[in-house]
C-alpha atoms as a PDB file:
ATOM      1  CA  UNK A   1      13.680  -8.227 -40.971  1.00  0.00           C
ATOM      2  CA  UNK A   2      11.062  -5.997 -39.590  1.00  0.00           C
ATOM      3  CA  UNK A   3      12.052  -3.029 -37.763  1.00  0.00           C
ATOM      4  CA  UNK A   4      11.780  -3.081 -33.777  1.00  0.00           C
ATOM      5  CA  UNK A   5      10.003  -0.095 -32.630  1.00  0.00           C
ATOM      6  CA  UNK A   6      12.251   1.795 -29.362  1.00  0.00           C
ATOM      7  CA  UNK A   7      12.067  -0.360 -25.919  1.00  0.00           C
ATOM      8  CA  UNK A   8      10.968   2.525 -24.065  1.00  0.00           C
ATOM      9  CA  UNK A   9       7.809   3.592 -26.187  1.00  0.00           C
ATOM     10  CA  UNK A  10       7.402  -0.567 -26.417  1.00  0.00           C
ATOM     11  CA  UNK A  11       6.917  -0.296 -22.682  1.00  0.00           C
ATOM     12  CA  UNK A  12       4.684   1.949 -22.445  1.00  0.00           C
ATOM     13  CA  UNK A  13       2.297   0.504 -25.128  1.00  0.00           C
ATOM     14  CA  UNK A  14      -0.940  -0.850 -23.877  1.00  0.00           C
ATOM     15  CA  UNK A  15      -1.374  -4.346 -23.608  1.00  0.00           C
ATOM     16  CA  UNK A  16       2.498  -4.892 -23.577  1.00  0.00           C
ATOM     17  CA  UNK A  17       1.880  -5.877 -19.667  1.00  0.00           C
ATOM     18  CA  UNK A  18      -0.704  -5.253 -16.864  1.00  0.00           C
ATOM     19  CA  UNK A  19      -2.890  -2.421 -18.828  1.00  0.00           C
ATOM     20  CA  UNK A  20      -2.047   1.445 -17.111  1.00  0.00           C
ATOM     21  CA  UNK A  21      -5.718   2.497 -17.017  1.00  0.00           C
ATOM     22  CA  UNK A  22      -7.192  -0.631 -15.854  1.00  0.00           C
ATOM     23  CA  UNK A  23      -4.574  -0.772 -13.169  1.00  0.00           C
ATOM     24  CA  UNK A  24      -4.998   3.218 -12.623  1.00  0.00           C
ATOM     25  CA  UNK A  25      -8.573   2.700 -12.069  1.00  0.00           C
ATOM     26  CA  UNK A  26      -7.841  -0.742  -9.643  1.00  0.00           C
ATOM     27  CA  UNK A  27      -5.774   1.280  -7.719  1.00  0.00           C
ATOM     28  CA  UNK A  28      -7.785   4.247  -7.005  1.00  0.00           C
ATOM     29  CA  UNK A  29     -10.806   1.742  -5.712  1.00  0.00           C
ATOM     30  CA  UNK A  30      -8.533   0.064  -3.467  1.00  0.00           C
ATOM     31  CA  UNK A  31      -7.181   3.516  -2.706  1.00  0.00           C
ATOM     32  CA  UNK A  32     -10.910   4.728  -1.946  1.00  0.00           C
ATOM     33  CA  UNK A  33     -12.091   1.523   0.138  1.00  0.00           C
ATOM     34  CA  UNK A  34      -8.879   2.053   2.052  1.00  0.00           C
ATOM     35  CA  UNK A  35      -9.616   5.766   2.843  1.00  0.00           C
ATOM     36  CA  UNK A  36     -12.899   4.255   3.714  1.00  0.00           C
ATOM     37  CA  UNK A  37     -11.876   2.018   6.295  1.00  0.00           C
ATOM     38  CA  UNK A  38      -9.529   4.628   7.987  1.00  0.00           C
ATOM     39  CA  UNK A  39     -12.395   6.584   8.371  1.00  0.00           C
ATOM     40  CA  UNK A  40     -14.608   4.035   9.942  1.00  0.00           C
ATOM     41  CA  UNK A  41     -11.657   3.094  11.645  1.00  0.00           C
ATOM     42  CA  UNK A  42     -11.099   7.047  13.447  1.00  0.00           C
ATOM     43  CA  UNK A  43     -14.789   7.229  13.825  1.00  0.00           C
ATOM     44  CA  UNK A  44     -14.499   3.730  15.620  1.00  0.00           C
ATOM     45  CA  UNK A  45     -11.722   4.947  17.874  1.00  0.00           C
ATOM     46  CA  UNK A  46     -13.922   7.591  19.101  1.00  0.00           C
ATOM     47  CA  UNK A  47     -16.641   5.808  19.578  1.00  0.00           C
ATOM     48  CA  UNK A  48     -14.888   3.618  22.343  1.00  0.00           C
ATOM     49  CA  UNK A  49     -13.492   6.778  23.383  1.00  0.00           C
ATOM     50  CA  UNK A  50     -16.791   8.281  24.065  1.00  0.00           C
ATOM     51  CA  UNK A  51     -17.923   4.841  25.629  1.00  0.00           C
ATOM     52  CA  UNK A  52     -15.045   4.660  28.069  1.00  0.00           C
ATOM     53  CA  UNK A  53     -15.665   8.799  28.947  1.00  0.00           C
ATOM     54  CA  UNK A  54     -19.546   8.051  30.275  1.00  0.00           C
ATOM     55  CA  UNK A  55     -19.262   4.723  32.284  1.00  0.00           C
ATOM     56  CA  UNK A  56     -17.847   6.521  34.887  1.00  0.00           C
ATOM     57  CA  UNK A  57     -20.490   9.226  34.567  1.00  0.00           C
ATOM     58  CA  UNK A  58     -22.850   6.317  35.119  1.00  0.00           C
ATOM     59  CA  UNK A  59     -21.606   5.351  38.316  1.00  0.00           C
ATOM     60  CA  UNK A  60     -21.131   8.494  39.395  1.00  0.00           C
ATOM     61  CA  UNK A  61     -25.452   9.004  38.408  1.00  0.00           C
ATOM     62  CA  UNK A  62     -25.666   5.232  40.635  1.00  0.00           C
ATOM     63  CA  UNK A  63     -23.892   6.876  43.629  1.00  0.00           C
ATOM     64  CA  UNK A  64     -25.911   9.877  43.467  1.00  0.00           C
ATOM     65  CA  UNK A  65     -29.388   8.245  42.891  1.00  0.00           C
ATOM     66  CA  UNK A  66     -28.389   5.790  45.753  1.00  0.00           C
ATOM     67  CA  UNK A  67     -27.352   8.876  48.347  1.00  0.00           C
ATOM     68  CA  UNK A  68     -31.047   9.855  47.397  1.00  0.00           C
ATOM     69  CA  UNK A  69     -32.641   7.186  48.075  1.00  0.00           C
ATOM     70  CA  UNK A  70     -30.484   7.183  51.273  1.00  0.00           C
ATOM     71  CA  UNK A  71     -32.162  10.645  51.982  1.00  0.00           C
ATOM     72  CA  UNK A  72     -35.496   9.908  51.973  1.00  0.00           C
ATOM     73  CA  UNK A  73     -34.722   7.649  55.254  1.00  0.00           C
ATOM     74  CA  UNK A  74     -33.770  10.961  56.714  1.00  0.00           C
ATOM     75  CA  UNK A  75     -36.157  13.274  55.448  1.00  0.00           C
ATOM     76  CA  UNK A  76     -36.919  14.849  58.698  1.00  0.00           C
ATOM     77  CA  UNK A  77     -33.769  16.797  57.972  1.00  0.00           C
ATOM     78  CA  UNK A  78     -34.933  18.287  55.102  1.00  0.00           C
ATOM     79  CA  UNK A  79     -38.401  18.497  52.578  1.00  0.00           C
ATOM     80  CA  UNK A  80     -39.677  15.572  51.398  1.00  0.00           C
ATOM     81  CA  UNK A  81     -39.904  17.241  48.313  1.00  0.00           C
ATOM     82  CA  UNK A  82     -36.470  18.597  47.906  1.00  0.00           C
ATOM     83  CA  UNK A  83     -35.361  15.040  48.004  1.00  0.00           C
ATOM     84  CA  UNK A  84     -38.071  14.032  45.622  1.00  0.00           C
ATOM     85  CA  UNK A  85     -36.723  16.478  43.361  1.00  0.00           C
ATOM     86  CA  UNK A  86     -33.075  15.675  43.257  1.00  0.00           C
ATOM     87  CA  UNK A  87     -34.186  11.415  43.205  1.00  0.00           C
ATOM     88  CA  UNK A  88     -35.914  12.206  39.495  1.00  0.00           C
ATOM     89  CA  UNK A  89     -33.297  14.375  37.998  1.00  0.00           C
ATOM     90  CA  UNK A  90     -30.307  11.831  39.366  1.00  0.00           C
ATOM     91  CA  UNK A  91     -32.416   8.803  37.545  1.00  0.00           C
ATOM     92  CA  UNK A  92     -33.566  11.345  34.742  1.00  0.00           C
ATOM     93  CA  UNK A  93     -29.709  11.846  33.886  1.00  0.00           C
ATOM     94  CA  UNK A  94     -28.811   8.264  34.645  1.00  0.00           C
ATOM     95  CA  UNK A  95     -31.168   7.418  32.208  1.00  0.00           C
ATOM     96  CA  UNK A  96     -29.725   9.657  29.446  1.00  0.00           C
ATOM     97  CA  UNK A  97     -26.040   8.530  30.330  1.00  0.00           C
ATOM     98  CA  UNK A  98     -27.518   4.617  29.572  1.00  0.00           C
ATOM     99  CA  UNK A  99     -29.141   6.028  26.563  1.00  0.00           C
ATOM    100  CA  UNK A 100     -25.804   7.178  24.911  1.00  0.00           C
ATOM    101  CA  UNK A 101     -24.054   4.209  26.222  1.00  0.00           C
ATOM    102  CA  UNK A 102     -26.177   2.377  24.227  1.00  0.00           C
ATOM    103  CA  UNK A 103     -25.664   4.862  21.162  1.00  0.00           C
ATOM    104  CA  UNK A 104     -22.463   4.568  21.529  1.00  0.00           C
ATOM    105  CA  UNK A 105     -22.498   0.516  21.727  1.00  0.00           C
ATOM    106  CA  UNK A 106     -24.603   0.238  18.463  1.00  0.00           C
ATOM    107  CA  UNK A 107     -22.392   2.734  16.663  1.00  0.00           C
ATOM    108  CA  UNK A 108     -19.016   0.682  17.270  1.00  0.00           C
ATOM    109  CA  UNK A 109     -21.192  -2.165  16.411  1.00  0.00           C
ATOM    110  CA  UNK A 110     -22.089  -0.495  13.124  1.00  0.00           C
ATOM    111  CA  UNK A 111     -18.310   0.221  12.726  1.00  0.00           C
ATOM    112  CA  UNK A 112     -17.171  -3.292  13.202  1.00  0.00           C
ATOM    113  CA  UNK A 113     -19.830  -4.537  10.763  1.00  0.00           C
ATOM    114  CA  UNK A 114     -18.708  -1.668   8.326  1.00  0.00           C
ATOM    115  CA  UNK A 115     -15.191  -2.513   8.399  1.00  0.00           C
ATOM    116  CA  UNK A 116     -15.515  -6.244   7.798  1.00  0.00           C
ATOM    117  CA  UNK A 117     -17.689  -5.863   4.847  1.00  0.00           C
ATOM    118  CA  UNK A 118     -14.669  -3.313   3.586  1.00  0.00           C
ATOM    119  CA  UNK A 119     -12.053  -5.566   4.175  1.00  0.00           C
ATOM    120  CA  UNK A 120     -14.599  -8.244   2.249  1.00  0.00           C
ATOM    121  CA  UNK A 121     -14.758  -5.991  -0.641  1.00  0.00           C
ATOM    122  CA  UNK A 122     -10.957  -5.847  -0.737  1.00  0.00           C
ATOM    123  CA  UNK A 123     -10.587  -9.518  -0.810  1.00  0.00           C
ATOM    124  CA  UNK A 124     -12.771  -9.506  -3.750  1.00  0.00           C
ATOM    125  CA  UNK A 125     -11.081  -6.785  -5.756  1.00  0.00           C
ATOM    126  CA  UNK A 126      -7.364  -8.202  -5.261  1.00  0.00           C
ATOM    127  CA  UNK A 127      -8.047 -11.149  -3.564  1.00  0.00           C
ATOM    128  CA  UNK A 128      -4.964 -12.246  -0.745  1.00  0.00           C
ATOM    129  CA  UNK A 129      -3.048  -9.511  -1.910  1.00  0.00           C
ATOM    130  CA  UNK A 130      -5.265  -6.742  -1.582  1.00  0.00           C
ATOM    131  CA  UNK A 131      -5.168  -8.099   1.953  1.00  0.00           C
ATOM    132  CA  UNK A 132      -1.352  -7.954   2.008  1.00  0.00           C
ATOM    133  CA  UNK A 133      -1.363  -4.516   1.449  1.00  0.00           C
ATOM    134  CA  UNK A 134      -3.384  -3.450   3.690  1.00  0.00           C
ATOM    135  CA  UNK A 135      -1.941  -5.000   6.452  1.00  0.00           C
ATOM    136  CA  UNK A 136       1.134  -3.329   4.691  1.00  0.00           C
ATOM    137  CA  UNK A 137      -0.314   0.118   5.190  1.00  0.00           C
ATOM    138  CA  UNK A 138      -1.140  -0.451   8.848  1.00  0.00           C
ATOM    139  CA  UNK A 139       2.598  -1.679   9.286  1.00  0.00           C
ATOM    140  CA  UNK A 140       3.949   1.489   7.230  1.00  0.00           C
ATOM    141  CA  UNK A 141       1.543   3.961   9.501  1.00  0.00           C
ATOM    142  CA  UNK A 142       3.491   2.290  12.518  1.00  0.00           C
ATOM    143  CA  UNK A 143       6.939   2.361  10.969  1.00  0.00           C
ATOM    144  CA  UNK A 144       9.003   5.260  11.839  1.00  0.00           C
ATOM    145  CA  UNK A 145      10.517   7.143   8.441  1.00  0.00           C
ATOM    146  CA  UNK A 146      13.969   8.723   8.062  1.00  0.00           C
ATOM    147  CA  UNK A 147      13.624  12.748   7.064  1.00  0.00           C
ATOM    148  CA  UNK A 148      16.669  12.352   4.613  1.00  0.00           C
ATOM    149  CA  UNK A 149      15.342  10.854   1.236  1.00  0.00           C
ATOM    150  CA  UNK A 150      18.130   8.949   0.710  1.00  0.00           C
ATOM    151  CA  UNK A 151      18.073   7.135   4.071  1.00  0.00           C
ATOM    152  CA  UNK A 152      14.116   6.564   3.189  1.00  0.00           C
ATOM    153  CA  UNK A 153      15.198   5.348  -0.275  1.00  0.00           C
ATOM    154  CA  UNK A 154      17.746   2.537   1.188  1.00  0.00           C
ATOM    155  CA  UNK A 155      15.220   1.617   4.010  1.00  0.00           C
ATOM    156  CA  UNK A 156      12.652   0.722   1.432  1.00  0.00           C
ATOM    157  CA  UNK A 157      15.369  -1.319  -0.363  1.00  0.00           C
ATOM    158  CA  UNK A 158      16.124  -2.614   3.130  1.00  0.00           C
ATOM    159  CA  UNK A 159      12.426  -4.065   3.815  1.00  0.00           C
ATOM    160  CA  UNK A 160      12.682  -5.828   0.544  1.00  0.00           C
ATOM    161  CA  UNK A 161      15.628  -7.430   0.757  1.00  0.00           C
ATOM    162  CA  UNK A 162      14.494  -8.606   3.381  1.00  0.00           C
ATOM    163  CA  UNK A 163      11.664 -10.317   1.976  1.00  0.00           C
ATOM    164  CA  UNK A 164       8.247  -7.969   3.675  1.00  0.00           C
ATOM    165  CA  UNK A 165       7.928  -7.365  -0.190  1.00  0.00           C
ATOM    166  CA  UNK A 166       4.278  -5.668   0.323  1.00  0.00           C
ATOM    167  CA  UNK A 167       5.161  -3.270   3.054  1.00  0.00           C
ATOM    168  CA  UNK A 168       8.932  -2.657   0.735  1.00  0.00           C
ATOM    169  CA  UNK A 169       5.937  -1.463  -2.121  1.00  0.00           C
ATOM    170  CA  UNK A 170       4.227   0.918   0.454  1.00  0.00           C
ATOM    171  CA  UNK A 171       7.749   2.718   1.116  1.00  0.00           C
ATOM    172  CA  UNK A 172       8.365   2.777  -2.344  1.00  0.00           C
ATOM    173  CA  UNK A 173       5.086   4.403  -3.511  1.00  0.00           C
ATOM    174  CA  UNK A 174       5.325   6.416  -0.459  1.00  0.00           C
ATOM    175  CA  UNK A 175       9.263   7.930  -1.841  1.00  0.00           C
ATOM    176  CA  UNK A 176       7.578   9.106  -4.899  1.00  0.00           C
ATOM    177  CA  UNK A 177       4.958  10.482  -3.573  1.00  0.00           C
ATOM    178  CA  UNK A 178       6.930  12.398  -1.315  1.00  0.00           C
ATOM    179  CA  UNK A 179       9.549  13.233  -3.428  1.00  0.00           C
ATOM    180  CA  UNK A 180       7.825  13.849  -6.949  1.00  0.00           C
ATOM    181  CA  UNK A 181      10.124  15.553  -8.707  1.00  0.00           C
ATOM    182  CA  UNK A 182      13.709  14.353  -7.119  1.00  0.00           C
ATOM    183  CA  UNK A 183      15.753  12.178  -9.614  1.00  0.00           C
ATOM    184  CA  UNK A 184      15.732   9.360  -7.116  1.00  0.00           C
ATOM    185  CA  UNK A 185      12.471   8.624  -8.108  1.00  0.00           C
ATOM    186  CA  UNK A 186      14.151   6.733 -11.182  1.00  0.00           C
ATOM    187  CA  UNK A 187      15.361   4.496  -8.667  1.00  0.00           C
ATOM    188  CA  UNK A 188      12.245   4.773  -6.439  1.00  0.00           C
ATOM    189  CA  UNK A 189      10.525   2.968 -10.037  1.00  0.00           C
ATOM    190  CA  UNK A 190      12.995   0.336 -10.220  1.00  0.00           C
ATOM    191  CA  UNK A 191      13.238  -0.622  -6.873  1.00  0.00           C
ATOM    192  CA  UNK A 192       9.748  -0.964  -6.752  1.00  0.00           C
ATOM    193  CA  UNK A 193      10.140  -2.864 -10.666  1.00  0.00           C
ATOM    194  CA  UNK A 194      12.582  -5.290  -8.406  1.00  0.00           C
ATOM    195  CA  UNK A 195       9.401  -6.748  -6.043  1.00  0.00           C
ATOM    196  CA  UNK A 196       7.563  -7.340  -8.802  1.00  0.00           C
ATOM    197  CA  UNK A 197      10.168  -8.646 -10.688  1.00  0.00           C
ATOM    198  CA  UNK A 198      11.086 -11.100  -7.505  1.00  0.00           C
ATOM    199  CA  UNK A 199       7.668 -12.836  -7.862  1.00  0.00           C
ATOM    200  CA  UNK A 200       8.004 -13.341 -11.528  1.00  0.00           C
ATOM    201  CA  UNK A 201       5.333 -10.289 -11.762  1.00  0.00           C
ATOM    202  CA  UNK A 202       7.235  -9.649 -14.818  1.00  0.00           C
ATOM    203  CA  UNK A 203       3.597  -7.426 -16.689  1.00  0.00           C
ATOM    204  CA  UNK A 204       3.840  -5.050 -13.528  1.00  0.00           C
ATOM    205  CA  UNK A 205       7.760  -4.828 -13.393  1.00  0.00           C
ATOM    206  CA  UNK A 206       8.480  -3.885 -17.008  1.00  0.00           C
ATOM    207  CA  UNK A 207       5.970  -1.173 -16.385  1.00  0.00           C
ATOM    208  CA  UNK A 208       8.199  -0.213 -13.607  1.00  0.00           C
ATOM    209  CA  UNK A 209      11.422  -0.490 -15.414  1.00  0.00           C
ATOM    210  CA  UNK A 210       9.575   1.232 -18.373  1.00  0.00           C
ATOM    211  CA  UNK A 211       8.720   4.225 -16.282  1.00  0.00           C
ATOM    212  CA  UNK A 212      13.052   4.433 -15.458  1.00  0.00           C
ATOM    213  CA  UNK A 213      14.274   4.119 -19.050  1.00  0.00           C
ATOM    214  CA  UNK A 214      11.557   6.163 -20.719  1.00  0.00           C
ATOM    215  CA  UNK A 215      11.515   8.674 -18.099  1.00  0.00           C
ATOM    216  CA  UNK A 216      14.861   8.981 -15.853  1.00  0.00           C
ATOM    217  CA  UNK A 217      17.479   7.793 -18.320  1.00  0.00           C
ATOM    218  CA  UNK A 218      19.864   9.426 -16.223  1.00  0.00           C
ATOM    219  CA  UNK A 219      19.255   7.328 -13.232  1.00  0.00           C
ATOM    220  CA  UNK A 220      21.609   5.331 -11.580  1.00  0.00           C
ATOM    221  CA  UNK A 221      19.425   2.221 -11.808  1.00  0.00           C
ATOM    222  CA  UNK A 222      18.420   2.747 -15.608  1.00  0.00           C
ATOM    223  CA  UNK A 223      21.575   0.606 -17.416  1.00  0.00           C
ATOM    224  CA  UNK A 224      19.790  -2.420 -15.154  1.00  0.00           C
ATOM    225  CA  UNK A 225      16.515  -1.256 -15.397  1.00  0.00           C
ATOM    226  CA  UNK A 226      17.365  -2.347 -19.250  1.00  0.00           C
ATOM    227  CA  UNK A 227      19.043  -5.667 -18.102  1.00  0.00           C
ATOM    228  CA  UNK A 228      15.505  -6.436 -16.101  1.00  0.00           C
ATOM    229  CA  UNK A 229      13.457  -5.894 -19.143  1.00  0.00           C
ATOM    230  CA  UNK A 230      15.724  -7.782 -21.329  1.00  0.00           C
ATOM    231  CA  UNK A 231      14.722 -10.741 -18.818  1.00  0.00           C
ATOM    232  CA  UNK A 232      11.369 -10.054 -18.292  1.00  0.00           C
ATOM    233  CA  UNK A 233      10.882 -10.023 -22.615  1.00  0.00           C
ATOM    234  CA  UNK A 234      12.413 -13.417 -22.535  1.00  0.00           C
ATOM    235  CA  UNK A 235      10.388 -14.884 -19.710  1.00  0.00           C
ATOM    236  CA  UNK A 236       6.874 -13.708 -22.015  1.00  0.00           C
ATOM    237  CA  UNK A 237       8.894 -15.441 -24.740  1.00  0.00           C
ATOM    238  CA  UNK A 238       9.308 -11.897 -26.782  1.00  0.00           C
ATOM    239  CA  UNK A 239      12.696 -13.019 -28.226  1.00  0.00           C
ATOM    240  CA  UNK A 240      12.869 -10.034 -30.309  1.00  0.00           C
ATOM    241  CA  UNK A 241      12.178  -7.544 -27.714  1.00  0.00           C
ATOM    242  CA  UNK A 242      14.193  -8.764 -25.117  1.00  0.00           C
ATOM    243  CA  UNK A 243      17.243  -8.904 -27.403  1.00  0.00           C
ATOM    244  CA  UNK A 244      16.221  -5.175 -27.972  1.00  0.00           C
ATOM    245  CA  UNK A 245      16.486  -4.321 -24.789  1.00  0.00           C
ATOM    246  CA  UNK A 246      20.233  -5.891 -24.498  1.00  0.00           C
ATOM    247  CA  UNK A 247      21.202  -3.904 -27.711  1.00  0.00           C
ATOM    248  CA  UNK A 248      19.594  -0.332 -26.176  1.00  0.00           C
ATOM    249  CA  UNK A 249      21.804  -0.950 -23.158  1.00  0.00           C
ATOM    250  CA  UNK A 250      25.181  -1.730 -24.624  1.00  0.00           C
ATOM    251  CA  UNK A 251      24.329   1.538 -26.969  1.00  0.00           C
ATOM    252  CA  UNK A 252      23.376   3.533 -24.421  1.00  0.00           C
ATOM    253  CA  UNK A 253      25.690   2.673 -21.125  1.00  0.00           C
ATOM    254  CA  UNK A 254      28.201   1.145 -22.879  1.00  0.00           C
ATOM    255  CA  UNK A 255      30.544   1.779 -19.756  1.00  0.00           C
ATOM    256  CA  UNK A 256      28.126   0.430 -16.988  1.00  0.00           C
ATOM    257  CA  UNK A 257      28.351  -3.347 -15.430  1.00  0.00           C
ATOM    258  CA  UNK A 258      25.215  -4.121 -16.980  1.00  0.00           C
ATOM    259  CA  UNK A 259      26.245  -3.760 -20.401  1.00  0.00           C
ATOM    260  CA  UNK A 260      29.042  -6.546 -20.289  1.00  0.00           C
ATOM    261  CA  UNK A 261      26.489  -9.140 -19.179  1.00  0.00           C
ATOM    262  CA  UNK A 262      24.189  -7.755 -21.701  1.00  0.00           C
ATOM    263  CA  UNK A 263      27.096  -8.140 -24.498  1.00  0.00           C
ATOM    264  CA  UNK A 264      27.555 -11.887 -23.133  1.00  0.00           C
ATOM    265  CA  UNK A 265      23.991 -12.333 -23.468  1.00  0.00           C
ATOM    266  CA  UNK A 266      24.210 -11.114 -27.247  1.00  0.00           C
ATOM    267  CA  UNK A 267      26.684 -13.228 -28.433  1.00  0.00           C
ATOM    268  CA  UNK A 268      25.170 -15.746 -27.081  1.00  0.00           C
ATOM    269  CA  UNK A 269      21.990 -15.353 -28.477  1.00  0.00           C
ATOM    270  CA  UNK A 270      24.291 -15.075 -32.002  1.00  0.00           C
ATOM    271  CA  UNK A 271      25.995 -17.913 -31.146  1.00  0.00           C
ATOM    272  CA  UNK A 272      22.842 -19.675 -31.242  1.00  0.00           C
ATOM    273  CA  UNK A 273      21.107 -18.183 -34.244  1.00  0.00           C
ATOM    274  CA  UNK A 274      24.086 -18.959 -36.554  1.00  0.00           C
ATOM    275  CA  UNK A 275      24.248 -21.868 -39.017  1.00  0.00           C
ATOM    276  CA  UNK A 276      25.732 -24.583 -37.358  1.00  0.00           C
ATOM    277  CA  UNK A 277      28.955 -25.309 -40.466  1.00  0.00           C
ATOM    278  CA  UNK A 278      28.709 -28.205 -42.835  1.00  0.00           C
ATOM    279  CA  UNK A 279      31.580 -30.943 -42.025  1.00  0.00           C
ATOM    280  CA  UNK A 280      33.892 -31.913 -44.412  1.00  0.00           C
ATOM    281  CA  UNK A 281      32.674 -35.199 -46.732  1.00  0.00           C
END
C-alpha cells in the first residue's frame, strides 16, 4: 500500500485544484482593471461635476451679453465704445465657458466609452462572474462595516447564508485583509472555502480549507475544514485522499463534532472495502 503523503502539504501541491499562481496572477488583472475602472469612474464623477459648475456660468455670460446688447439701445448714456468693450469680453468669455462645456462633454464621453470597454475586458477574463464581483464590490463600497472584527466576521457569514454568495466573498477577502495577522483569519479561509464549496467549486474550496489546516490548525473551523476536504476528495473521485483527510481529523480533534461523523464515514468506507464472507455449502 503506498504511503499517503500529509493532507495539508497535499493541498497545497500544484495542480491538486485551481493552480495558486495562475489564480494569483487572474486575480491581480481583475484586481488592476478594477482599480482601473474606479479611476475612470472618480475622474467621471468630476467631470459631471465640472459640467454642472459652468452651465450656470453660461447663463449668467447670456444675461450679461444680453444686458449689453440692451445697452447699446441706450448708448446716449454712456460711450459707444465702453459698451462695445464690455459686448466682446461678455461673448469672448461666453465663448470659453461653451468651449469647456464641450471639454467637459467629450471627456465624460471618453469615460463612458472607457468604462464599457473595462467592464468588456472583465467579461472576457472571468466571464459572468467576473461581472458578479464587481457588482459585488460596488455593493460592499455601499455596505456599512461593523468596527469589531468579530461582528464583521459573522456579517460576512450572514451575507452568505443568505445566498449574495459574491458580495459574502468580498467581506471575506476584505476580513483578511484587514485583519492579517488575527487568528480569525483561519475562519475568515473557511468561510470563504464554504461559498465555494456551496457551488460545488470544490478546486477553489480545498485551497481554502487547505490554507486553515496547513496554516491555522488551531482554528475553530479547522476539525471541519478537514470534514470539507474529506468531501471535496471524494467528489474529484480521490478515494484515497479523501479517506486521508477523515483519518487526519479523528487523529487530530479527536474530541470535536466533526470527528464522529468522520469516524462514521470510516467505518463505512471499511465496511465496504471488506470481503463480503463465503456462506456455508
Amino acid at each position: 500500500m503506498r504511503r499517503l503523503v500529509p493532507l495539508a502539504l497535499l493541498l497545497s501541491l500544484p495542480g491538486c485544484f485551481y493552480p495558486a499562481d495562475r489564480g494569483r496572477a487572474l486575480e491581480a488583472k481583475v484586481d488592476r482593471l478594477g482599480a482601473d475602472s474606479a479611476q475612470m469612474q472618480a475622474e467621471l464623477k468630476e467631470a459631471r461635476a465640472q459640467l454642472a459648475a459652468t452651465l450656470p456660468k453660461i447663463d449668467e455670460k447670456v444675461a450679461e451679453v444680453t444686458k449689453a446688447l440692451q445697452g447699446l439701445d441706450t448708448a446716449a448714456r454712456r460711450k459707444d465704445a465702453d459698451i462695445g468693450i464690455q459686448l466682446q469680453k461678455s461673448v469672448e468669455d461666453l465663448a470659453q465657458l461653451r468651449g469647456q462645456v464641450e471639454t467637459y462633454l467629450h471627456k465624460i464621453t471618453e469615460l463612458e466609452t472607457a468604462i464599457g470597454e473595462q467592464d468588456k475586458k472583465l467579461v472576457a477574463i472571468q466571464g459572468a462572474e467576473a461581472v458578479k464581483e464587481a457588482e459585488a464590490k460596488k455593493k460592499a463600497e455601499e455596505l456599512q462595516r461593523p468596527a469589531d472584527k468579530h461582528e464583521f466576521l459573522a456579517l460576512a457569514r450572514e451575507k452568505a447564508k443568505a445566498g449574495d454568495v459574491p458580495l459574502a466573498r468580498q467581506l471575506f477577502n476584505e476580513f483578511m485583509k484587514k485583519w492579517a495577522k488575527d487568528p480569525l483569519v483561519g475562519d475568515a479561509h473557511y468561510g470563504l472555502g464554504e461559498t465555494y464549496y456551496a457551488e460545488s467549486r470544490c478546486r477553489e474550496a480545498l485551497f481554502e480549507y487547505g490554507k486553515v489546516v496547513q496554516d491555522y490548525p488551531k482554528a475553530s473551523t479547522a476539525a471541519d475544514a478537514y470534514l470539507r476536504s474529506s468531501e471535496c476528495f471524494a467528489k474529484l473521485k480521490m478515494k484515497d485522499e479523501s479517506r486521508l483527510a477523515l483519518e487526519e481529523l479523528v487523529k487530530g480533534y479527536p474530541k470535536a463534532p466533526a470527528a464522529k461523523t468522520a469516524k462514521e464515514r470510516l467505518a463505512e468506507l471499511d465496511k465496504a472495502k471488506a470481503p463480503a464472507k463465503k456462506g456455508k455449502k
